[in-house]
Protein backbone atom coordinates (compact mmCIF):
# COMPACT_ATOMS: atom_id res chain seq x y z
CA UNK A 1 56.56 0.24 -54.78
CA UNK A 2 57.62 3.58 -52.73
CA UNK A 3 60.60 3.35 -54.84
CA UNK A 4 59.53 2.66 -57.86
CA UNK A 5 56.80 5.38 -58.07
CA UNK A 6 59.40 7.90 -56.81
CA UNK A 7 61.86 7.16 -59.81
CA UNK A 8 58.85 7.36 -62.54
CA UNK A 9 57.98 10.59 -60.93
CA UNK A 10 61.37 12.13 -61.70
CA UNK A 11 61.93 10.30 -64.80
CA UNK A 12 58.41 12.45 -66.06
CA UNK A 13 58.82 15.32 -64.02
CA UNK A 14 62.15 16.38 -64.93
CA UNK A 15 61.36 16.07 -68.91
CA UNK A 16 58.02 17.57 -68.61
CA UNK A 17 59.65 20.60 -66.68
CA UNK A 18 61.69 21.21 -69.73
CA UNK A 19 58.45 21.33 -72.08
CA UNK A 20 56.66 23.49 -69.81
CA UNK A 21 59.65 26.35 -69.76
CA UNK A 22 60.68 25.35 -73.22
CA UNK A 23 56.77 26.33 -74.16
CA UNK A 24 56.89 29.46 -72.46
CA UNK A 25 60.48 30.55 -73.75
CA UNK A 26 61.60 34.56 -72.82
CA UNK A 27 58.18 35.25 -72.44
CA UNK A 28 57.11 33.50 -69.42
CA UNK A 29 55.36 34.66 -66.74
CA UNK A 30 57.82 34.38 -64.11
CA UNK A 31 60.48 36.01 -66.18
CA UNK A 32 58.28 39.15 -67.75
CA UNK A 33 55.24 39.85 -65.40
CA UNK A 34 56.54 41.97 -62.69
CA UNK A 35 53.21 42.48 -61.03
CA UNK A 36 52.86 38.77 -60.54
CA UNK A 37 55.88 38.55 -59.43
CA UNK A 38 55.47 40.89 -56.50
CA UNK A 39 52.20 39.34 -56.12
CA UNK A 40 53.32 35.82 -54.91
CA UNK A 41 56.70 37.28 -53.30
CA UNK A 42 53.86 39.25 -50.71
CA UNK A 43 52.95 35.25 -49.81
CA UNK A 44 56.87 34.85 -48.74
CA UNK A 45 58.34 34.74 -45.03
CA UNK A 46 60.92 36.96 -45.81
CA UNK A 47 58.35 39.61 -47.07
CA UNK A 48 56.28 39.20 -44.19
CA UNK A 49 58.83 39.72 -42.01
CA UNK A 50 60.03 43.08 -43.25
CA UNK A 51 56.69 44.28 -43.45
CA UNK A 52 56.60 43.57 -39.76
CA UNK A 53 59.66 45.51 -39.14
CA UNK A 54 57.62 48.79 -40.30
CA UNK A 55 58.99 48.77 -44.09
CA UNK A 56 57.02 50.11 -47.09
CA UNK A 57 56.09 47.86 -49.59
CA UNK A 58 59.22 49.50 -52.04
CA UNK A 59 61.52 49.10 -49.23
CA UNK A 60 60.78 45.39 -48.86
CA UNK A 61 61.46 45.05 -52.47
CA UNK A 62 64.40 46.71 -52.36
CA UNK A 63 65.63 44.77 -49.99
CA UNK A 64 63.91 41.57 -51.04
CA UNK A 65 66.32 42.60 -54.66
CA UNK A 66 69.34 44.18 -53.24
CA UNK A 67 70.44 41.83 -50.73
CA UNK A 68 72.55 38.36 -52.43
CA UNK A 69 73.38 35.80 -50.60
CA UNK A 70 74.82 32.42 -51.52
CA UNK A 71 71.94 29.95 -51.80
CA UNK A 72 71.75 26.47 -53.59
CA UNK A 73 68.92 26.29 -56.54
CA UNK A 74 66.73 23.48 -57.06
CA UNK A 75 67.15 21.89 -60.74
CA UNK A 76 66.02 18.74 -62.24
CA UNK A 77 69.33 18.02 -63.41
CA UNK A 78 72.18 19.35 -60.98
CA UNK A 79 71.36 21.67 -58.22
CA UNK A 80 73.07 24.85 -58.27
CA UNK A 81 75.00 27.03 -55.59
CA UNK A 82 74.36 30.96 -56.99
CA UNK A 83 74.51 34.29 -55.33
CA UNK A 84 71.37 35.50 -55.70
CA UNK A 85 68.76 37.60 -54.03
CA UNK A 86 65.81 36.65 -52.54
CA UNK A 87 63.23 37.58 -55.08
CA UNK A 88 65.66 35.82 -57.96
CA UNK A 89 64.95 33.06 -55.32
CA UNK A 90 61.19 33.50 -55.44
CA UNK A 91 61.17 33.70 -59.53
CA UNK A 92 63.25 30.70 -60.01
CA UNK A 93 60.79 28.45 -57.91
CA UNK A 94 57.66 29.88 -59.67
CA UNK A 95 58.51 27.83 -62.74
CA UNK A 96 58.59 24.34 -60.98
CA UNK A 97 55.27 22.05 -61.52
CA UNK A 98 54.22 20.34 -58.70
CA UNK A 99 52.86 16.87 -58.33
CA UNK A 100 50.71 14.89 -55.90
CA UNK A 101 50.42 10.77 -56.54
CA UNK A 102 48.83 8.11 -54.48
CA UNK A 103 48.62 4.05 -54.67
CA UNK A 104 46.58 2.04 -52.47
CA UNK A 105 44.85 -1.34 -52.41
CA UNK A 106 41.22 -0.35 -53.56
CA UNK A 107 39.65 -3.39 -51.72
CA UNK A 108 41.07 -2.78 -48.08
CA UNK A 109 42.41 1.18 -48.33
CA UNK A 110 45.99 0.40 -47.60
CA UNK A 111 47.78 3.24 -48.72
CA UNK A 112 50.77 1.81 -51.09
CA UNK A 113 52.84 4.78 -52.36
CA UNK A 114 52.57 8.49 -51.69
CA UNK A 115 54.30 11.23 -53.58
CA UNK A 116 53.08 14.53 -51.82
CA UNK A 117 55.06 16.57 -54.15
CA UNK A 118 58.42 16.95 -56.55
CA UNK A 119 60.88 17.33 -53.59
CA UNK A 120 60.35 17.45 -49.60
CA UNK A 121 63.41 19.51 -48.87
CA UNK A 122 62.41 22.64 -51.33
CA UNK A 123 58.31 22.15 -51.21
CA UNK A 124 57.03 20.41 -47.85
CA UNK A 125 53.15 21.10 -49.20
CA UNK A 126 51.31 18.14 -49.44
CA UNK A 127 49.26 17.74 -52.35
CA UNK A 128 47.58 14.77 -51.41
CA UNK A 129 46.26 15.39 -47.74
CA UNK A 130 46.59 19.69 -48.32
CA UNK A 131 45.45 20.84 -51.43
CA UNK A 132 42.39 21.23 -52.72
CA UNK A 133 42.42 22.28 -56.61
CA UNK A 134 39.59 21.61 -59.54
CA UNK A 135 39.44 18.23 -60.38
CA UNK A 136 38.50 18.96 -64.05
CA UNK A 137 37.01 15.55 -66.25
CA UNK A 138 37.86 13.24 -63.18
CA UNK A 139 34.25 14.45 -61.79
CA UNK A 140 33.02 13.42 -65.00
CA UNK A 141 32.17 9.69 -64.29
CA UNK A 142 30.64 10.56 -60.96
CA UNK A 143 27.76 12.63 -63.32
CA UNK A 144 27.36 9.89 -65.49
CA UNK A 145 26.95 7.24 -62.78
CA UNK A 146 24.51 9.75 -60.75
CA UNK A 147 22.72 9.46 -64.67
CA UNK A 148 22.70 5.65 -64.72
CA UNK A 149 21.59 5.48 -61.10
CA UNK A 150 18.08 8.23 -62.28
CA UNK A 151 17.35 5.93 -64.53
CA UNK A 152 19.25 7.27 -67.83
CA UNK A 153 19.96 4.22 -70.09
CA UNK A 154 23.80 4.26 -71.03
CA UNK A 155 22.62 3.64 -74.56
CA UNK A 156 21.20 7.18 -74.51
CA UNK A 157 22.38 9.22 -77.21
CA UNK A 158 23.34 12.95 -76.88
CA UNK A 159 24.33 15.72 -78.98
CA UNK A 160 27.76 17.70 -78.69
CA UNK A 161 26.29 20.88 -80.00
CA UNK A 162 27.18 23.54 -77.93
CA UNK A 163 23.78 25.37 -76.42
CA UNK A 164 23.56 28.37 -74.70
CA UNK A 165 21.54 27.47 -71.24
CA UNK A 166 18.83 30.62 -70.83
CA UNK A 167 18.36 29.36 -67.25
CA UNK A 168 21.90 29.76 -66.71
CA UNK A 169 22.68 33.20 -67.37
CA UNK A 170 23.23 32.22 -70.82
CA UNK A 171 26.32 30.30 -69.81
CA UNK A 172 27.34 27.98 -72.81
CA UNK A 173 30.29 24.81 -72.17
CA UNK A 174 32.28 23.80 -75.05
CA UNK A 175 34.64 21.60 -75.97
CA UNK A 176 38.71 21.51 -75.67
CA UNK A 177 40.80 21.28 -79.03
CA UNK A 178 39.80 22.11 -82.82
CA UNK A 179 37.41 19.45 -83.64
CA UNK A 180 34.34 20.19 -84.87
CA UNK A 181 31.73 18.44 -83.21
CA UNK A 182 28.76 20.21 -83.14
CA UNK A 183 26.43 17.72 -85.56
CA UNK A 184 27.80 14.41 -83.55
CA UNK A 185 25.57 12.09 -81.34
CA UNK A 186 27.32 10.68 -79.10
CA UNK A 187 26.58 7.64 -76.90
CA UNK A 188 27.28 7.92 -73.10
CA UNK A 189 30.33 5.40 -73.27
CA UNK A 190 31.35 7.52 -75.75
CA UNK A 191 31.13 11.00 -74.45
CA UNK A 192 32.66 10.22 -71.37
CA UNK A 193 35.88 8.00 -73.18
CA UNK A 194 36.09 11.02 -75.40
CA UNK A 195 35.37 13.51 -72.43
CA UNK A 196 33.16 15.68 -74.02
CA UNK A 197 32.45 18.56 -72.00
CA UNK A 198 29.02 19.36 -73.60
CA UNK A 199 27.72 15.84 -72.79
CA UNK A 200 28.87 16.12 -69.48
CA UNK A 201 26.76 18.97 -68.90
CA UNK A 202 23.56 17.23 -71.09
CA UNK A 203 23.87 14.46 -68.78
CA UNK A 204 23.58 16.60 -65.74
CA UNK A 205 21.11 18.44 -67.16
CA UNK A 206 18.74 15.02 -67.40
CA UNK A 207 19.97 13.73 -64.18
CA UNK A 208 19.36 16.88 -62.04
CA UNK A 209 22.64 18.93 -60.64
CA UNK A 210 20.96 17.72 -57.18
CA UNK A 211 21.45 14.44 -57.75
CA UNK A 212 24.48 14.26 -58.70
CA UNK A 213 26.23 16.00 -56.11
CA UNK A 214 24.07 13.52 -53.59
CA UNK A 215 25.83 10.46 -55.85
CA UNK A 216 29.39 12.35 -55.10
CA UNK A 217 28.74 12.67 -51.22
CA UNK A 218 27.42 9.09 -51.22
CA UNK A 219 31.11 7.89 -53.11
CA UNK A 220 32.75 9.76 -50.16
CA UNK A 221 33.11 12.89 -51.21
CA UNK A 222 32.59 15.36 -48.35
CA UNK A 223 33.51 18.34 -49.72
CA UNK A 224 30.90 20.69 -50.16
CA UNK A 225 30.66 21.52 -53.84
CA UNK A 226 29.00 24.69 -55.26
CA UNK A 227 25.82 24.07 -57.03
CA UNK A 228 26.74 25.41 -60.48
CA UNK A 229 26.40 23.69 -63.61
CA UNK A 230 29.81 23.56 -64.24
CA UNK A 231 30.50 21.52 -61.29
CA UNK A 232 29.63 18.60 -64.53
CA UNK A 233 33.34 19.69 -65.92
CA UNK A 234 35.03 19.27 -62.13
CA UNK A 235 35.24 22.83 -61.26
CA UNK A 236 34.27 22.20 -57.80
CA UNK A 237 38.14 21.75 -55.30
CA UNK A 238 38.85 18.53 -53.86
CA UNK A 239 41.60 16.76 -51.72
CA UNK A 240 43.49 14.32 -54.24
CA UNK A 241 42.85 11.70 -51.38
CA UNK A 242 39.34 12.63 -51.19
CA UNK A 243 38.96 11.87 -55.23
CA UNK A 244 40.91 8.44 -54.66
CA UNK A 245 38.44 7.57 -51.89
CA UNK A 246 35.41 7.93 -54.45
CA UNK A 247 36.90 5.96 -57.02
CA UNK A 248 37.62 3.33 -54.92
CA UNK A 249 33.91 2.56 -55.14
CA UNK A 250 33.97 1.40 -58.33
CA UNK A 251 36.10 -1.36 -57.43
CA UNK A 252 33.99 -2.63 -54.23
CA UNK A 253 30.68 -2.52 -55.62
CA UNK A 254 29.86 1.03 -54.64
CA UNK A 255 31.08 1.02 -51.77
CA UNK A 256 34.52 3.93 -51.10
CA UNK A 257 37.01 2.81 -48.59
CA UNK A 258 38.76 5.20 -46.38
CA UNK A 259 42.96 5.20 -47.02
CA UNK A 260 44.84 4.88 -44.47
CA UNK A 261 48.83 4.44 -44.03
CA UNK A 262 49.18 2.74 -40.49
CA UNK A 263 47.98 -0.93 -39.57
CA UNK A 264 49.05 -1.35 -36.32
CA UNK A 265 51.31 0.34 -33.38
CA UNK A 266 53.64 -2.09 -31.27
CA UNK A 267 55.22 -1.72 -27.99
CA UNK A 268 58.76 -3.15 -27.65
CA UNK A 269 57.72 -5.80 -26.55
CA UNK A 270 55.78 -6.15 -29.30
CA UNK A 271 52.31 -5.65 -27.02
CA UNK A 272 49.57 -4.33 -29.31
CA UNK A 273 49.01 -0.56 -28.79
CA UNK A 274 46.68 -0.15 -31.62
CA UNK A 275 44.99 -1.52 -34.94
CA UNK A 276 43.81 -0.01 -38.03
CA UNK A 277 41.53 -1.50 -40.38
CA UNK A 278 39.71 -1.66 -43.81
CA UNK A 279 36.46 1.25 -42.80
CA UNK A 280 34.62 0.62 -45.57
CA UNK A 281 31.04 2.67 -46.17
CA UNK A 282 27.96 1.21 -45.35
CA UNK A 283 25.20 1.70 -47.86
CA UNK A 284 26.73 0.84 -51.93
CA UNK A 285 26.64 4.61 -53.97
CA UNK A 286 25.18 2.86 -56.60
CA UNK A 287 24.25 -0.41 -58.18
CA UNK A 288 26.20 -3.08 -58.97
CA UNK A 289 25.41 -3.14 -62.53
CA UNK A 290 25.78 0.41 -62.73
CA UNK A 291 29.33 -0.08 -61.14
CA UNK A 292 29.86 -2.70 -63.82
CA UNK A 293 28.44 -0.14 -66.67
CA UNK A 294 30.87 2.89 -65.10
CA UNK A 295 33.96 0.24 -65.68
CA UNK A 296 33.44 -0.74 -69.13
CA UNK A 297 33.22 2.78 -69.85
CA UNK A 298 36.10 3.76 -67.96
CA UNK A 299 37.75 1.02 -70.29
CA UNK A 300 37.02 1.92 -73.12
CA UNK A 301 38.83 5.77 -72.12
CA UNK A 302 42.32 3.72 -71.82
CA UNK A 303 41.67 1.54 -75.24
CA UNK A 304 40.07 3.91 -77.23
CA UNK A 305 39.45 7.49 -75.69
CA UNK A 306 41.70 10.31 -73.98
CA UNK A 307 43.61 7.47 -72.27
CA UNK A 308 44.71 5.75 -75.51
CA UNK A 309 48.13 6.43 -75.18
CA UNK A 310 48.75 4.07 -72.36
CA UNK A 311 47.88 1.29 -75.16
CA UNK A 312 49.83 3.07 -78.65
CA UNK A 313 52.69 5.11 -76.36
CA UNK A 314 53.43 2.75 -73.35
CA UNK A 315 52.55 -0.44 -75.13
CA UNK A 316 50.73 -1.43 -71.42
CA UNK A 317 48.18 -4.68 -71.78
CA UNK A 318 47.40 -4.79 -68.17
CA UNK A 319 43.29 -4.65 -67.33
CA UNK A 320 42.91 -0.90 -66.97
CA UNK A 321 39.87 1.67 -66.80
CA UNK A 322 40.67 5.59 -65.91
CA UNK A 323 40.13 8.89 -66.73
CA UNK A 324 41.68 11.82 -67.49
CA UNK A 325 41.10 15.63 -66.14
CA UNK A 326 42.47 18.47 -67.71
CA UNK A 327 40.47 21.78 -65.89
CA UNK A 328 39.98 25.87 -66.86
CA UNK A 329 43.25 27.48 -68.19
CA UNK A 330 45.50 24.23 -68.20
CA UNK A 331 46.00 24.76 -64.39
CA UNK A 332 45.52 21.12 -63.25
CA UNK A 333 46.18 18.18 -65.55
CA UNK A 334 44.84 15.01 -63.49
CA UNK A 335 44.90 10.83 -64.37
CA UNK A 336 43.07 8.03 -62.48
CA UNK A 337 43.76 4.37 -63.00
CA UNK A 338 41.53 1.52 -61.63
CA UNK A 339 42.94 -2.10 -61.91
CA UNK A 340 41.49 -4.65 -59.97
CA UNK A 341 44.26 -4.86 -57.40
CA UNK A 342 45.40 -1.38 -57.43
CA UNK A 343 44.10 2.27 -57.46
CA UNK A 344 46.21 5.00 -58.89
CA UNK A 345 45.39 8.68 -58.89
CA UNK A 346 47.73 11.75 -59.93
CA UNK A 347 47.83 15.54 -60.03
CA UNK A 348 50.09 17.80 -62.00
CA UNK A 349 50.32 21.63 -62.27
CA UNK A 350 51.84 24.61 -60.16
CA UNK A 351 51.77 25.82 -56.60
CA UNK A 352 50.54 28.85 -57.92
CA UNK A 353 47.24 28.65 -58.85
CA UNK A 354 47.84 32.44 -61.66
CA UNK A 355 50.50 30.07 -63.49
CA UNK A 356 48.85 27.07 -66.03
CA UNK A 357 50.38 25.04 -68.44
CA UNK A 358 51.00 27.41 -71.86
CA UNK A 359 48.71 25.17 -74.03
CA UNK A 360 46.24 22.16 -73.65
CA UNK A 361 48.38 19.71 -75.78
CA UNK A 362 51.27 20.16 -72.65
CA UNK A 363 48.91 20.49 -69.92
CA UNK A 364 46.38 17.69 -70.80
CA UNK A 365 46.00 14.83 -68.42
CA UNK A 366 47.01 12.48 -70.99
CA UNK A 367 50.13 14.46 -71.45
CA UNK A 368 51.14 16.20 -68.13
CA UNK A 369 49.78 13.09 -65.61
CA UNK A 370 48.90 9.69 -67.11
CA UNK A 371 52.82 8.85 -68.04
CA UNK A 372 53.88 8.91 -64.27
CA UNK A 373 51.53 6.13 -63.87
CA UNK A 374 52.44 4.38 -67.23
CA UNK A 375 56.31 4.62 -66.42
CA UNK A 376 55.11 2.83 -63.00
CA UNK A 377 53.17 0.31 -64.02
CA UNK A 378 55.49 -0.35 -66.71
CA UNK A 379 58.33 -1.28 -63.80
CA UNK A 380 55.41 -3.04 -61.57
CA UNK A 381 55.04 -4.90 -64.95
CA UNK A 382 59.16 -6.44 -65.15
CA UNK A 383 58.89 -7.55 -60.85
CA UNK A 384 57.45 -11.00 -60.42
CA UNK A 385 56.25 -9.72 -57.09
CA UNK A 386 53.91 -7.64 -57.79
CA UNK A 387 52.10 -9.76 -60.47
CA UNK A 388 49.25 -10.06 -57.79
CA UNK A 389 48.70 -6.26 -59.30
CA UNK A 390 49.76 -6.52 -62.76
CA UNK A 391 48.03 -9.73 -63.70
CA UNK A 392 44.57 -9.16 -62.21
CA UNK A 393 42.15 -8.89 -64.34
CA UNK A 394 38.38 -7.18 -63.83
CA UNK A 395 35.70 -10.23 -63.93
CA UNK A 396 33.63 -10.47 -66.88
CA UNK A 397 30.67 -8.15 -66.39
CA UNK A 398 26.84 -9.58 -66.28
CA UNK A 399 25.13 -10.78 -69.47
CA UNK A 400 22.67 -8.30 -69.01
CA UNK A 401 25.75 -5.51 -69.27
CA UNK A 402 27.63 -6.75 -72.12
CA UNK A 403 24.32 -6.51 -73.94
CA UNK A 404 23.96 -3.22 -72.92
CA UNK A 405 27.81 -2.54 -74.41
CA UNK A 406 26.65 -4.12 -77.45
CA UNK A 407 23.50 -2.39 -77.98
CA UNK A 408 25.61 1.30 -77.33
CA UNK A 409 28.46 1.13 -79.65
């Protein structure tokens, strides 16, 4: 599985690298904005250690330009051996997106595959256990289960208008991409399978902001997250692992599951020297019908919302819910997948948080994240020996949800 999620990452990686320059052209910001430039070569070793030496900041740079040395270059296709400077060093690795991926058995917590980023020997961040970035829409169906657990019926209608919030400092959410939305009503199911930021924030509005970040800390999320409306869009910074350990509640009737990688440490002699096992949480985050509710409309974002694509583009039957994330400025794109047997979560964007994608239709989570999962579940999908994962289907909810389904659409 290892190896199979590591060839779908460069198989998407290395053609969505090309869109992303190809978007930017002569024009992009690590070609043309010398004070940016300078601004992430300051975060560099080699700066620091001039600056230590007693050099002026021009000095360093002069330096940091002057001096070439042969060095080999990181590309997608070939790598390349160049004499170049250290700063033409710097610039030519400000261009390269990043990823984070993880797979793990939702029911238990084994950890299955783990992609901490694009390539170990040029960027040894993790972006699963180290970074913490905006999780955009992905905190979306965390508000919207906080809603159903307050009491909010999922039949609940709400309008997209956009509305300027006089006890927020005026502070007015809208929604990504041309559409014009403002006289819709939209049902719950379909304002989150659509991910429409206004409902988001309508929904938190009627659930209370407290409440839902209680419902996030109770899925396992212990981040603290600021207490701003806008934490209902996933502005708020989380660990990719600690966003994959929420989900999995959804999939163990409220209850998360802690990952882990390890299940047991042998001797040579094979002695036992320690165990590892499932630590599930104690108290369910939320009802079982609730958890029921949150899947169907979780499938409904992979058959007929932001998700479609896994359906028209990849041609994937499997039993999936997810969601997509795309946050402020294009800087994170973000895709979760929840099959019965498997979990999948994946983040996309730069190291550098002052560099985004150039437009949404590049950077969206549909677009920058969901195919790394599609291209892996499509090879899961030809080995016999994983049809445990790729044959599972959810159980049929309770009569008492389908009705509800009914009654909302």
């Amino acid at each position: 599985m290892q190896q199979l999620a590591e060839q779908s990452m460069v198989e998407h990686m290395s053609r969505l690298q090309k869109d992303f320059e190809k978007s930017y052209g002569k024009n992009a910001p690590w070609i043309v904005n010398k004070k940016l430039i300078k601004t992430i070569a300051r975060r560099s070793p080699a700066y620091q250690n001039l600056k230590k030496q007693g050099l002026s900041d021009d000095e360093v740079f002069d330096s940091l330009s002057r001096t070439k040395r042969k060095m080999v270059l990181k590309n997608w296709e070939e790598d390349t051996e160049k004499e170049v400077s250290i700063l033409d060093s710097i610039q030519h690795y400000m261009k390269f997106l990043n990823t984070g991926s993880i797979s793990m058995n939702p029911k238990t917590g084994e950890v299955l595959t783990w992609i901490g980023g694009v390539d170990f020997k040029q960027f040894k961040y993790d972006h699963i256990s180290q970074s913490k970035r905006q999780v955009g829409s992905t905190f979306k169906p965390i508000v919207y289960t906080a809603a159903l657990e307050q009491g909010i019926e999922p039949c609940t209608y709400f309008s997209a208008e956009e509305v300027a919030y006089e006890n927020l400092e005026g502070w007015s959410p809208s929604n990504s991409g041309d559409k014009d939305e403002a006289y819709l009503n939209y049902s719950m199911e379909e304002g989150l399978s659509k991910s429409v930021n206004t409902i988001a924030v309508k929904v938190m509005e009627k659930t209370g902001i407290d409440n839902v970040l209680a419902q996030a800390n109770n899925m396992g999320i212990e981040e603290k997250l600021p207490r701003e409306p806008s934490i209902a869009l996933g502005t708020g910074e989380i660990k990719l692992i600690e966003l994959a350990k929420a989900y999995t509640s959804y999939l163990n009737d409220g209850r998360s599951v802690e990952p882990f990688l390890i299940k047991g440490i042998t001797a040579r002699n094979d002695s036992l020297l320690a165990k590892f096992e499932t630590k599930k949480s104690e108290n369910a985050a939320f009802s079982t019908e609730n958890g029921q509710i949150m899947l169907e409309m979780m499938t409904s974002t992979i058959n007929s919302g932001t998700a479609s694509r896994i359906r028209s583009t990849y041609k994937l039957s499997n039993d999936i819910a997810g969601k997509t994330g795309t946050t402020q400025n294009n800087k994170d794109a973000w895709f979760v997948a929840l099959s019965p047997n498997l979990l999948h979560v994946t983040w996309v964007g730069l190291d550098n948080h002052e560099i985004g994608f150039k437009n949404t239709t590049i950077g969206q989570g549909a677009n920058a994240a969901l195919p790394m999962y599609a291209l892996f579940l499509q090879k899961l999908n030809k080995e016999k020996g994983f049809n445990y994962i790729t044959q599972a289907k959810f159980p049929p909810p309770s009569d008492y949800v389908q009705e509800i389904r009914i009654a909302s659409l």
